[in-house]
N, C-alpha and C. Protein backbone atom coordinates (compact mmCIF):
# COMPACT_ATOMS: atom_id res chain seq x y z
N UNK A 1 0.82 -1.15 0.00
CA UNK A 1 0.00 0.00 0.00
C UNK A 1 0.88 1.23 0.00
N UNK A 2 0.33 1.68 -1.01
CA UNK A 2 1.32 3.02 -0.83
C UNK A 2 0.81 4.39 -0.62
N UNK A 3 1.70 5.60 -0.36
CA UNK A 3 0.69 6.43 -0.13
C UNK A 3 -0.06 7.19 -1.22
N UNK A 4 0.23 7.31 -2.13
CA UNK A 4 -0.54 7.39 -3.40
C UNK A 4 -1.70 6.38 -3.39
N UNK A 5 -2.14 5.60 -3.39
CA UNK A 5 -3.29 4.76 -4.12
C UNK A 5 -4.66 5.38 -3.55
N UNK A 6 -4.75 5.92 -2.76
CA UNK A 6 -5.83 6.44 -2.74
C UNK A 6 -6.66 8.03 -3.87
N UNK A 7 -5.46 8.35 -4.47
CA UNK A 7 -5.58 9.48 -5.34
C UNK A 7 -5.15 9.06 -6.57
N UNK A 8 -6.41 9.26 -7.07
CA UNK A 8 -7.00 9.24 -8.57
C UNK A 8 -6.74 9.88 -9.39
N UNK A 9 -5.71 9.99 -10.49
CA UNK A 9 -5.35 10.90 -11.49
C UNK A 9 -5.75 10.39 -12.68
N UNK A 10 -7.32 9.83 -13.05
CA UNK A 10 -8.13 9.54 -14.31
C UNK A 10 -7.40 8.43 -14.83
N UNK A 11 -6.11 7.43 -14.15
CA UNK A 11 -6.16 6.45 -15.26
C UNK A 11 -7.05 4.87 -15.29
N UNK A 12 -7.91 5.33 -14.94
CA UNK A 12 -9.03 4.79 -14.76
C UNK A 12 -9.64 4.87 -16.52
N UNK A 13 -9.80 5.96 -16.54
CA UNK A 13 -10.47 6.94 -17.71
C UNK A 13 -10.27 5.86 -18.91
N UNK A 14 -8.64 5.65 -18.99
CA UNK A 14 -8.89 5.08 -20.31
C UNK A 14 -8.61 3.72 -20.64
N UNK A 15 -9.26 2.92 -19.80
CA UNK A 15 -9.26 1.68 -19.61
C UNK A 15 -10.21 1.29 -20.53
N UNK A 16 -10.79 -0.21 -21.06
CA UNK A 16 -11.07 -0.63 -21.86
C UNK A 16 -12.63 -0.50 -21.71
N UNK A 17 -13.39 0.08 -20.71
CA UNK A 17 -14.51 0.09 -20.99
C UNK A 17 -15.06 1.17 -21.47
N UNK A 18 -16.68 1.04 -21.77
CA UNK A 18 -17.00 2.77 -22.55
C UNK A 18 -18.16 2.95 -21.51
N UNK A 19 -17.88 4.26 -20.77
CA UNK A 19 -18.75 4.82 -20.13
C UNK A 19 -19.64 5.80 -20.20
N UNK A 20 -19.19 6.06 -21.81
CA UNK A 20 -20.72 7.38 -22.04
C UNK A 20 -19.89 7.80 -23.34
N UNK A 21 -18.68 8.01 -23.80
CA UNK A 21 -17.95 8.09 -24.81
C UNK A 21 -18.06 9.79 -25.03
N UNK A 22 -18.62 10.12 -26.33
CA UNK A 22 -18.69 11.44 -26.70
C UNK A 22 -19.81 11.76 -26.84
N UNK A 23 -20.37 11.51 -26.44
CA UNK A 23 -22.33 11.40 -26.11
C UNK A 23 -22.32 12.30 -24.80
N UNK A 24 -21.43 12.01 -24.04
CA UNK A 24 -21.75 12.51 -22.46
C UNK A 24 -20.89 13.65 -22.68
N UNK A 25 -20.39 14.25 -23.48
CA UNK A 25 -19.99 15.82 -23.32
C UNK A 25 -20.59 16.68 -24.95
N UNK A 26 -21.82 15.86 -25.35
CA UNK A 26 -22.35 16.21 -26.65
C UNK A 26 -24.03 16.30 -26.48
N UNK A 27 -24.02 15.78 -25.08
CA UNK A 27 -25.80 15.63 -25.26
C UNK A 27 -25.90 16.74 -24.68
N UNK A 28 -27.18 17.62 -25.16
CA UNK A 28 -27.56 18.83 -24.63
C UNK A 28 -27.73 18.72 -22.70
N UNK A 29 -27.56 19.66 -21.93
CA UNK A 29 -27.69 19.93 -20.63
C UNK A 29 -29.36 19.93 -20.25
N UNK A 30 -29.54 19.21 -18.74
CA UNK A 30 -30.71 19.42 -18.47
C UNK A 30 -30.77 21.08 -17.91
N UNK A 31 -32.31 21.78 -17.98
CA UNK A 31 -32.69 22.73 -17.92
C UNK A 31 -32.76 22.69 -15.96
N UNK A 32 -32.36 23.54 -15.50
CA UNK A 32 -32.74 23.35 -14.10
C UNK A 32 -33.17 24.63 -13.90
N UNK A 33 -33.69 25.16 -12.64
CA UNK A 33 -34.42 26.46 -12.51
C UNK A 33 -33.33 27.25 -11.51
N UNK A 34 -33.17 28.47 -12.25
CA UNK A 34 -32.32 29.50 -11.46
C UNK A 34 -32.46 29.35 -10.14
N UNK A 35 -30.81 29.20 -9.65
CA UNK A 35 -30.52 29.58 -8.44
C UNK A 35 -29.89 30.57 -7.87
N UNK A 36 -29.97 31.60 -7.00
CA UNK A 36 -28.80 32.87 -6.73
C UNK A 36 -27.64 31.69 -6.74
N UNK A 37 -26.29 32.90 -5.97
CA UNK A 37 -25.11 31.94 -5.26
C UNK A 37 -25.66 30.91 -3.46
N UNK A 38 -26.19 32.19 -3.17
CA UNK A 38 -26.84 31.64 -2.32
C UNK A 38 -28.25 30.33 -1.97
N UNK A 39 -28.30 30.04 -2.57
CA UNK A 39 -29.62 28.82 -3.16
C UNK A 39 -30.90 30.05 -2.91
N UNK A 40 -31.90 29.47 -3.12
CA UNK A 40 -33.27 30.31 -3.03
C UNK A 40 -33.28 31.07 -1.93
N UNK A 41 -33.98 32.14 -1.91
CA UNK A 41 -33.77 32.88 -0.98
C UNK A 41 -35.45 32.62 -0.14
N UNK A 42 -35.82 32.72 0.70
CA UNK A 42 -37.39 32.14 1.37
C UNK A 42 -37.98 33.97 0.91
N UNK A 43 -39.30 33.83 0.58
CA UNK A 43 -39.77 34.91 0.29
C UNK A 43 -41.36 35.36 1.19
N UNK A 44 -41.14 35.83 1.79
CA UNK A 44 -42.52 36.35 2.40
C UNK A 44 -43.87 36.45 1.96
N UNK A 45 -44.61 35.62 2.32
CA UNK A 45 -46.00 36.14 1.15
C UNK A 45 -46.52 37.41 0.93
N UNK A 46 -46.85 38.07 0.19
CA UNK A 46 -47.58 38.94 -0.13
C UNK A 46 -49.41 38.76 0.23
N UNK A 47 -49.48 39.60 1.31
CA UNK A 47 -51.06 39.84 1.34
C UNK A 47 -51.75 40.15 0.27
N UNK A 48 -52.77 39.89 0.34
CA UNK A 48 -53.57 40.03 -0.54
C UNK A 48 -54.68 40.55 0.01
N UNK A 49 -54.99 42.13 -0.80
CA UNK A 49 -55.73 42.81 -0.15
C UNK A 49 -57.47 43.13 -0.63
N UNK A 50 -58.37 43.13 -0.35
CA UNK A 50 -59.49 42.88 -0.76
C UNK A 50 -60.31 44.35 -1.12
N UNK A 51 -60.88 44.70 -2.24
CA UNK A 51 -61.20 45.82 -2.54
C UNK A 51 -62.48 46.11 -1.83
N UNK A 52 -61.97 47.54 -1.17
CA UNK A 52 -63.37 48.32 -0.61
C UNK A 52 -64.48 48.73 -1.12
N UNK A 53 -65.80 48.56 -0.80
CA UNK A 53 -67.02 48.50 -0.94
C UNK A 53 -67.64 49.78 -0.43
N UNK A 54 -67.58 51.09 -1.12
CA UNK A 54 -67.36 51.82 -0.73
C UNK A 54 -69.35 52.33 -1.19
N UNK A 55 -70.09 51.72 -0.86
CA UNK A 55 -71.74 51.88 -2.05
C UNK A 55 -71.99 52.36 -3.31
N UNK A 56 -70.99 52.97 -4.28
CA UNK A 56 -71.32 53.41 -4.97
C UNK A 56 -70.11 53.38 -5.50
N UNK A 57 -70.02 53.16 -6.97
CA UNK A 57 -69.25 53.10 -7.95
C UNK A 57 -68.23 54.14 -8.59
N UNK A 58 -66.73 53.93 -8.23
CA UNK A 58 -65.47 54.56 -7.99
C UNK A 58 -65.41 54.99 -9.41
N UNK A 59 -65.21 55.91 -10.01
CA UNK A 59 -64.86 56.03 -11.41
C UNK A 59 -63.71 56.72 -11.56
N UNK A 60 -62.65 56.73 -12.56
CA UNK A 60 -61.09 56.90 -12.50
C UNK A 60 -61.33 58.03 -12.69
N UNK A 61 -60.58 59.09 -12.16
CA UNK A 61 -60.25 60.68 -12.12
C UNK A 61 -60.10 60.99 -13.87
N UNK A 62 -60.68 61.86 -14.19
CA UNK A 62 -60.96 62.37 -15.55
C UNK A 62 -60.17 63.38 -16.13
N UNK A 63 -58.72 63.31 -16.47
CA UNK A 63 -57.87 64.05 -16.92
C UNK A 63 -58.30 65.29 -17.13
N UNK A 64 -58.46 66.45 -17.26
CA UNK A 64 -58.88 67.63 -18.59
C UNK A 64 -58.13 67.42 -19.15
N UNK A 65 -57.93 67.96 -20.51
CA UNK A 65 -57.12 68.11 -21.81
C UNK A 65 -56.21 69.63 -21.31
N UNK A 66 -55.13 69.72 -22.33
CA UNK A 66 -54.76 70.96 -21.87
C UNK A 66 -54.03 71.26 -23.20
N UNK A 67 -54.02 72.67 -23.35
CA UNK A 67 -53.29 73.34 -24.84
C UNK A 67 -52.06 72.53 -25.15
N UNK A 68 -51.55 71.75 -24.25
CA UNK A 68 -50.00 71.59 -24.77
C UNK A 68 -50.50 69.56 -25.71
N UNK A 69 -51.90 69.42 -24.87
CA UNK A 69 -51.68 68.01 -25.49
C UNK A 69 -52.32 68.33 -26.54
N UNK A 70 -52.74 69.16 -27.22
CA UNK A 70 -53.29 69.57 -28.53
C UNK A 70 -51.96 69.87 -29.56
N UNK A 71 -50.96 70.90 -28.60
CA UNK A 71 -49.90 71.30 -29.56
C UNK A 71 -48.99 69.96 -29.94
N UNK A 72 -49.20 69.61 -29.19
CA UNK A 72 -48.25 67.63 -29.17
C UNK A 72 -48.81 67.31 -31.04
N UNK A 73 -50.24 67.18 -30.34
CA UNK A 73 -50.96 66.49 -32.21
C UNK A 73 -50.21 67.15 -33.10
N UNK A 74 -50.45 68.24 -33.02
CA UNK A 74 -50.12 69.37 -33.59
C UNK A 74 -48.90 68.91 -34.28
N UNK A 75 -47.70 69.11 -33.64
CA UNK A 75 -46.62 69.27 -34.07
C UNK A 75 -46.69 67.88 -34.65
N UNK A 76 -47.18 66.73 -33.90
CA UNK A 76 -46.58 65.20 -34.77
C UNK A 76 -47.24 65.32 -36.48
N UNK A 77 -48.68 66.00 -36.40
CA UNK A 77 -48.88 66.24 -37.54
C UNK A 77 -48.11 66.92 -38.63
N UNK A 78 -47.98 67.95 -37.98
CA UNK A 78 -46.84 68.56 -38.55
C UNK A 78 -45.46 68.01 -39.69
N UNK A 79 -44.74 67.34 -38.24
CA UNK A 79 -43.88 66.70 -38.88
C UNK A 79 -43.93 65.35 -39.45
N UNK A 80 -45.21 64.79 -39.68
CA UNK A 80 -45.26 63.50 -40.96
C UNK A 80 -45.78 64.40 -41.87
N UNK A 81 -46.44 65.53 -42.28
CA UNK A 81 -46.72 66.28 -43.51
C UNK A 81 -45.54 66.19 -44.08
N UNK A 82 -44.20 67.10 -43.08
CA UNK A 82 -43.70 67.48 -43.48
C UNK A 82 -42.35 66.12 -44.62
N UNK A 83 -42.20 65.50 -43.55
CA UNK A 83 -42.09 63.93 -44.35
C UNK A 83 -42.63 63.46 -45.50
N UNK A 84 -43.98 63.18 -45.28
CA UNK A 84 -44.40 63.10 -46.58
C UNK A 84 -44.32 64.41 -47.96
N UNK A 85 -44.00 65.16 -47.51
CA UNK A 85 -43.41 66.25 -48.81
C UNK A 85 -42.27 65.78 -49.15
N UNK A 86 -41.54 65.15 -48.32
CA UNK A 86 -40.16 65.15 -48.62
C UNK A 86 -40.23 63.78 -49.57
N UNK A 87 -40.86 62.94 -49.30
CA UNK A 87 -40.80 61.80 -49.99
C UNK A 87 -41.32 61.89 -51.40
N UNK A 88 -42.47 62.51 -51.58
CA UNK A 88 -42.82 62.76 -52.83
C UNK A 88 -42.21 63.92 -53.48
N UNK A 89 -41.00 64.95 -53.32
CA UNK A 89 -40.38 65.47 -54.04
C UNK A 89 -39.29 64.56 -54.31
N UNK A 90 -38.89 63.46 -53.25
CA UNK A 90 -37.68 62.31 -53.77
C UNK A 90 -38.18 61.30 -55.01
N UNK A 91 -39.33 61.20 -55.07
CA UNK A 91 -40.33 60.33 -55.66
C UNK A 91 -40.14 61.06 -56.97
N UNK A 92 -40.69 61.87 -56.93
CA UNK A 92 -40.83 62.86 -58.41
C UNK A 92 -39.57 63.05 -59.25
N UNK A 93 -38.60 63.02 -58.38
CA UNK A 93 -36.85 63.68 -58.81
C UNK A 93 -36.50 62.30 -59.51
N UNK A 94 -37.07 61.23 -58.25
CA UNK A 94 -36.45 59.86 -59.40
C UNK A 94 -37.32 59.47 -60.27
N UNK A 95 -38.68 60.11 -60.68
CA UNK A 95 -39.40 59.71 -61.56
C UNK A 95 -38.97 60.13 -63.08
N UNK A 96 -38.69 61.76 -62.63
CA UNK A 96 -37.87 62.34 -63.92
C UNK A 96 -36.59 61.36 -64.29
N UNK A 97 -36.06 61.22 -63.72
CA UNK A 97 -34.79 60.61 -63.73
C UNK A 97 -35.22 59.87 -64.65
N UNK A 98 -35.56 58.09 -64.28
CA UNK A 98 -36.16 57.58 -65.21
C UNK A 98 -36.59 57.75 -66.55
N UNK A 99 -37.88 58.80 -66.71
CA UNK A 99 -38.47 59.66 -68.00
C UNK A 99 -37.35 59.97 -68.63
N UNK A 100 -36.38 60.82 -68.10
CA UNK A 100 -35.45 60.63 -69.11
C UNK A 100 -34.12 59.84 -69.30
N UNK A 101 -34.38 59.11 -68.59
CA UNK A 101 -33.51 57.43 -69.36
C UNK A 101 -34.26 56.72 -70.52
N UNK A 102 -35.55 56.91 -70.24
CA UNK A 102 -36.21 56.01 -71.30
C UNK A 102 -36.62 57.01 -72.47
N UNK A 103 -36.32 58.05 -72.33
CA UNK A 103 -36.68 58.97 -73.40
C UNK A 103 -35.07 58.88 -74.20
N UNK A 104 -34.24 58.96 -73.59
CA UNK A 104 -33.08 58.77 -74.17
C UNK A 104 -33.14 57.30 -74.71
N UNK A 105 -33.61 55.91 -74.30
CA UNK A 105 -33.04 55.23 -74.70
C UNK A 105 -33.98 54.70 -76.29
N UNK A 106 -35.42 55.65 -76.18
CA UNK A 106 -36.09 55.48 -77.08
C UNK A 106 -35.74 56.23 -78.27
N UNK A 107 -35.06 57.22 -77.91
CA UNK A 107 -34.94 58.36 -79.50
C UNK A 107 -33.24 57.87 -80.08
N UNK A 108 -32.71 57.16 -78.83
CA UNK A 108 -30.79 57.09 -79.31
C UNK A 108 -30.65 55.38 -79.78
N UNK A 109 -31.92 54.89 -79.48
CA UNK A 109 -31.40 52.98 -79.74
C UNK A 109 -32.71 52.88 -80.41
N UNK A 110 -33.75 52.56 -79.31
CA UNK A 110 -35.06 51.75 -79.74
C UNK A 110 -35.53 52.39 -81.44
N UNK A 111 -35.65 53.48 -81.45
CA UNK A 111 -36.20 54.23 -83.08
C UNK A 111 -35.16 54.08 -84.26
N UNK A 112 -34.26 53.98 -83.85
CA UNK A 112 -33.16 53.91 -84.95
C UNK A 112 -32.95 51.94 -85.44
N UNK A 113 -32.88 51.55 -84.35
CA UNK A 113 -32.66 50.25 -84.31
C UNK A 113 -34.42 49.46 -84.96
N UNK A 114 -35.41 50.12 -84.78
CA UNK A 114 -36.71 49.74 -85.27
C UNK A 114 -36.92 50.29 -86.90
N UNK A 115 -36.47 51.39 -87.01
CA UNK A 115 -36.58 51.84 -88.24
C UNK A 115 -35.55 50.92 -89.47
N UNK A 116 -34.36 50.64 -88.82
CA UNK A 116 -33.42 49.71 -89.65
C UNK A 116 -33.85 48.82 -89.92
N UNK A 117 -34.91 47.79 -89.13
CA UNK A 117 -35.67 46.19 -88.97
C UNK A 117 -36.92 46.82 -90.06
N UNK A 118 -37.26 47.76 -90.22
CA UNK A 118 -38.42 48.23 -91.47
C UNK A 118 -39.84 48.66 -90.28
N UNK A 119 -38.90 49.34 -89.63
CA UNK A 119 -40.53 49.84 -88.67
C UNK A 119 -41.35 51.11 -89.48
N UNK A 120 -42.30 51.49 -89.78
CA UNK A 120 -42.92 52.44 -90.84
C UNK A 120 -43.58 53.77 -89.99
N UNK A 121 -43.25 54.84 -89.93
CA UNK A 121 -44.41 55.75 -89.62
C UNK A 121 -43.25 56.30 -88.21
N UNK A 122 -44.15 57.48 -88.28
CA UNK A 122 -43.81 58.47 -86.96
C UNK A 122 -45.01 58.49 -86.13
N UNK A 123 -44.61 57.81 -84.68
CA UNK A 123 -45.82 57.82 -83.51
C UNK A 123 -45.71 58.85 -82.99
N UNK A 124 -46.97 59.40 -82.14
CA UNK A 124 -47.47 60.46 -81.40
C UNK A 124 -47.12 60.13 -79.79
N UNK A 125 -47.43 58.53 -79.69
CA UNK A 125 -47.25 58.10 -78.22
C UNK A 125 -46.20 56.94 -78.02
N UNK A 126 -45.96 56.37 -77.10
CA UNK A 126 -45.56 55.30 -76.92
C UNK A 126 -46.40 54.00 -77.20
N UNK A 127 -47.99 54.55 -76.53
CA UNK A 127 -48.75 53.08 -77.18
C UNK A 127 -48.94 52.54 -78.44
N UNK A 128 -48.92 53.81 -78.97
CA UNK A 128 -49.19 53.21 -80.64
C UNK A 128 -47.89 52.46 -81.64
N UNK A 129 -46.87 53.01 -80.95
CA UNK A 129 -45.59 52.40 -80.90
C UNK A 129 -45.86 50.77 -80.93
N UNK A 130 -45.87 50.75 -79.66
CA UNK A 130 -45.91 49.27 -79.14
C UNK A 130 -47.59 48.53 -80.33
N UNK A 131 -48.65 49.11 -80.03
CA UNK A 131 -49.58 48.08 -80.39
C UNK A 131 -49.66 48.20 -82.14
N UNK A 132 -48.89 49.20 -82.69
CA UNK A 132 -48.19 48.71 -84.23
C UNK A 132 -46.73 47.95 -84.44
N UNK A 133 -46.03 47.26 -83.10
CA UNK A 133 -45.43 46.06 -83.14
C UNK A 133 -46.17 44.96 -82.80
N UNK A 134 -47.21 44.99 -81.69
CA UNK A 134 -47.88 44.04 -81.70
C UNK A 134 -48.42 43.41 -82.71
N UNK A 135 -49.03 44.04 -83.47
CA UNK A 135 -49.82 43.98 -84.58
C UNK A 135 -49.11 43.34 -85.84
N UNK A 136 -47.46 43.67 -86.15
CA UNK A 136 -46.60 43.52 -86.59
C UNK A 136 -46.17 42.00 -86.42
N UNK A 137 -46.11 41.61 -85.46
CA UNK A 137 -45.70 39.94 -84.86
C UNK A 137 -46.95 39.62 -85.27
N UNK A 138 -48.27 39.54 -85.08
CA UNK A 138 -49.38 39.25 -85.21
C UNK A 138 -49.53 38.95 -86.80
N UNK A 139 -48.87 39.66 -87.66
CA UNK A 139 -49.16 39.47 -88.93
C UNK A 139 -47.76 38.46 -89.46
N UNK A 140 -46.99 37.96 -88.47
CA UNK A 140 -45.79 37.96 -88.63
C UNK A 140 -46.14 36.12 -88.42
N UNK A 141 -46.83 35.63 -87.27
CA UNK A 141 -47.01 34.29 -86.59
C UNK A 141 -48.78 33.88 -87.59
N UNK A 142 -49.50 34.74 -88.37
CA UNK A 142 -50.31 34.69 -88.95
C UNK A 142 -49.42 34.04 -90.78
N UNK A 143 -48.42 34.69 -90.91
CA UNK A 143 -47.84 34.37 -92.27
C UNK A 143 -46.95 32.74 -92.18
N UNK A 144 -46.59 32.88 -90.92
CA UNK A 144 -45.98 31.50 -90.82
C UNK A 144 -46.87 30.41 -90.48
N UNK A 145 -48.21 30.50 -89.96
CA UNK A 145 -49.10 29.20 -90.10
C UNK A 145 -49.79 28.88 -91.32
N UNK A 146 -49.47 29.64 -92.48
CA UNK A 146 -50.59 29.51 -93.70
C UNK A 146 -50.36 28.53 -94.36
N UNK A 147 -51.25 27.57 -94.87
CA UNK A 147 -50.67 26.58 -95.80
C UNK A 147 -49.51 26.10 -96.60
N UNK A 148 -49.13 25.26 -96.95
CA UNK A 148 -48.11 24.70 -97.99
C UNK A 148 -49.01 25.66 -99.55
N UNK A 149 -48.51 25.61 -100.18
CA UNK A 149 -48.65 26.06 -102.02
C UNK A 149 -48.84 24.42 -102.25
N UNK A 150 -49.87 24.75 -103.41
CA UNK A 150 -50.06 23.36 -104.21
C UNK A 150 -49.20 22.13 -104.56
N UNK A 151 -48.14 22.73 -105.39
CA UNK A 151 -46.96 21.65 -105.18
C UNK A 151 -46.05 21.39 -103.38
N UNK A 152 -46.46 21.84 -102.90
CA UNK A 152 -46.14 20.93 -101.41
C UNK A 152 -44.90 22.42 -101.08
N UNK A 153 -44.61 22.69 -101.05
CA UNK A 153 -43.78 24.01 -101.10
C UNK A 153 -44.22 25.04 -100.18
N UNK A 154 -43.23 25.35 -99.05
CA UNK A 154 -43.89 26.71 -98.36
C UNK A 154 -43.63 28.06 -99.60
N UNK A 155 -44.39 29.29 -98.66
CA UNK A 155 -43.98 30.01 -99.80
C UNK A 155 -43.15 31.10 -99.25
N UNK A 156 -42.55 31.82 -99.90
CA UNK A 156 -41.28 32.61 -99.62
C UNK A 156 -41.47 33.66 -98.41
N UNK A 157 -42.68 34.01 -98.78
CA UNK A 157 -43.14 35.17 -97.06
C UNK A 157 -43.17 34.26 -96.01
N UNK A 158 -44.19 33.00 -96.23
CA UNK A 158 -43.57 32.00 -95.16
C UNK A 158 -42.36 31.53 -94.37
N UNK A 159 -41.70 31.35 -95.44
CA UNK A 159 -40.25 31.00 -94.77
C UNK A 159 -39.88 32.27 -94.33
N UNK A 160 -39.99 33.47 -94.77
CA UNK A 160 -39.67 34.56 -94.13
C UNK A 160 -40.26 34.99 -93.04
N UNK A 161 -41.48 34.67 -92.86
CA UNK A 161 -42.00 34.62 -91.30
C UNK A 161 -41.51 33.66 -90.22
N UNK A 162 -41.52 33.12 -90.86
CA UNK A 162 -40.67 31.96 -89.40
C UNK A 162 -39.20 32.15 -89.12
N UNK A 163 -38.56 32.94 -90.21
CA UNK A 163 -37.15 32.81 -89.50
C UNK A 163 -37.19 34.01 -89.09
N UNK A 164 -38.41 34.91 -89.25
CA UNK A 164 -38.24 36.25 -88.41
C UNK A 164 -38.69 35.98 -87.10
N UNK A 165 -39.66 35.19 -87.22
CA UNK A 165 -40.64 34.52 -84.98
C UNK A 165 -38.81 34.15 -84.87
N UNK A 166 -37.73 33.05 -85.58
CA UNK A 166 -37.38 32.21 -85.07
C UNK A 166 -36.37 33.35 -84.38
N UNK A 167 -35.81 34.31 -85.23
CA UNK A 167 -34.92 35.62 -84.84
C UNK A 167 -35.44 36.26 -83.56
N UNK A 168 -36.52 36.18 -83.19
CA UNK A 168 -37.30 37.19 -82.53
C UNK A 168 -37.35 36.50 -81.22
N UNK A 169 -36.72 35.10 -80.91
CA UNK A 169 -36.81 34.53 -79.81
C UNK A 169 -35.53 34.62 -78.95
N UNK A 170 -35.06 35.14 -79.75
CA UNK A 170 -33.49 35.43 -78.91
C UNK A 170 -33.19 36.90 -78.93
């Protein structure tokens, strides 16, 4: 016996059996309920006090209003007006903005680049623009479903309609 054997320095630990492995420093912790340092502290009950019956019905003291809680509205009104001005002059500034990106990109690309493809005529608006291209494809997917020609043969606007849909998909 020596004087050591009574003190344990874990080589116990890694002896051949398995006592919980990596499970026992991986499994979540049980939840226990707060303690100070001191463990619970004993807490005194609270009375509980019973409301007076006084014959006739207590009603809560009735504020008056006063000039300053009016000027309060006042001013909060105030300052979301004034907010909302601000937003719709930011609104407007980037609306122009826009208007003229697309005004630029319609008179410097889109008209030049449409007129080269055989676009015809000078528009007044933008819609008529668009629903005389619509109209344009429309006559365009109308020429490419039309019959074969008698001898079995598409015919030349035909084939020219379809490789214009087929152009038009990319």
């Amino acid at each position: 016996m020596s004087l050591f054997d009574d003190i344990d320095l874990g080589a116990d630990d890694y002896s051949g059996e398995k006592k919980g492995g990596l499970s026992q420093f991986t499994s979540k912790p049980v939840q226990k309920k707060y303690q100070p340092f001191g463990g619970q502290m004993p807490q005194a009950p609270q009375p509980q006090y019973e409301p007076i019956d006084y014959g006739y019905e207590v009603q809560p003291a009735q504020r008056q209003s006063n000039v300053f809680d009016e000027l309060d509205a006042y001013d909060g009104i105030k300052k979301a007006h004034g907010q909302f001005k601000q937003y719709a002059s930011e609104n407007e500034r980037s609306a122009k903005h826009y208007e003229g990106l697309y005004d630029d990109f319609v008179k410097n690309e889109f008209q030049p680049f449409f007129n080269s493809v055989g676009g015809f005529g000078d528009f007044d608006n933008d819609d008529e623009m668009l629903s005389f291209i619509d109209q344009m494809k429309a006559d365009e997917v109308k020429a490419s479903q039309e019959e074969d020609g008698f001898f079995g043969g598409a015919s030349d606007r035909k084939l020219a309609a379809q490789e214009n849909l087929h152009l038009s998909k990319y």
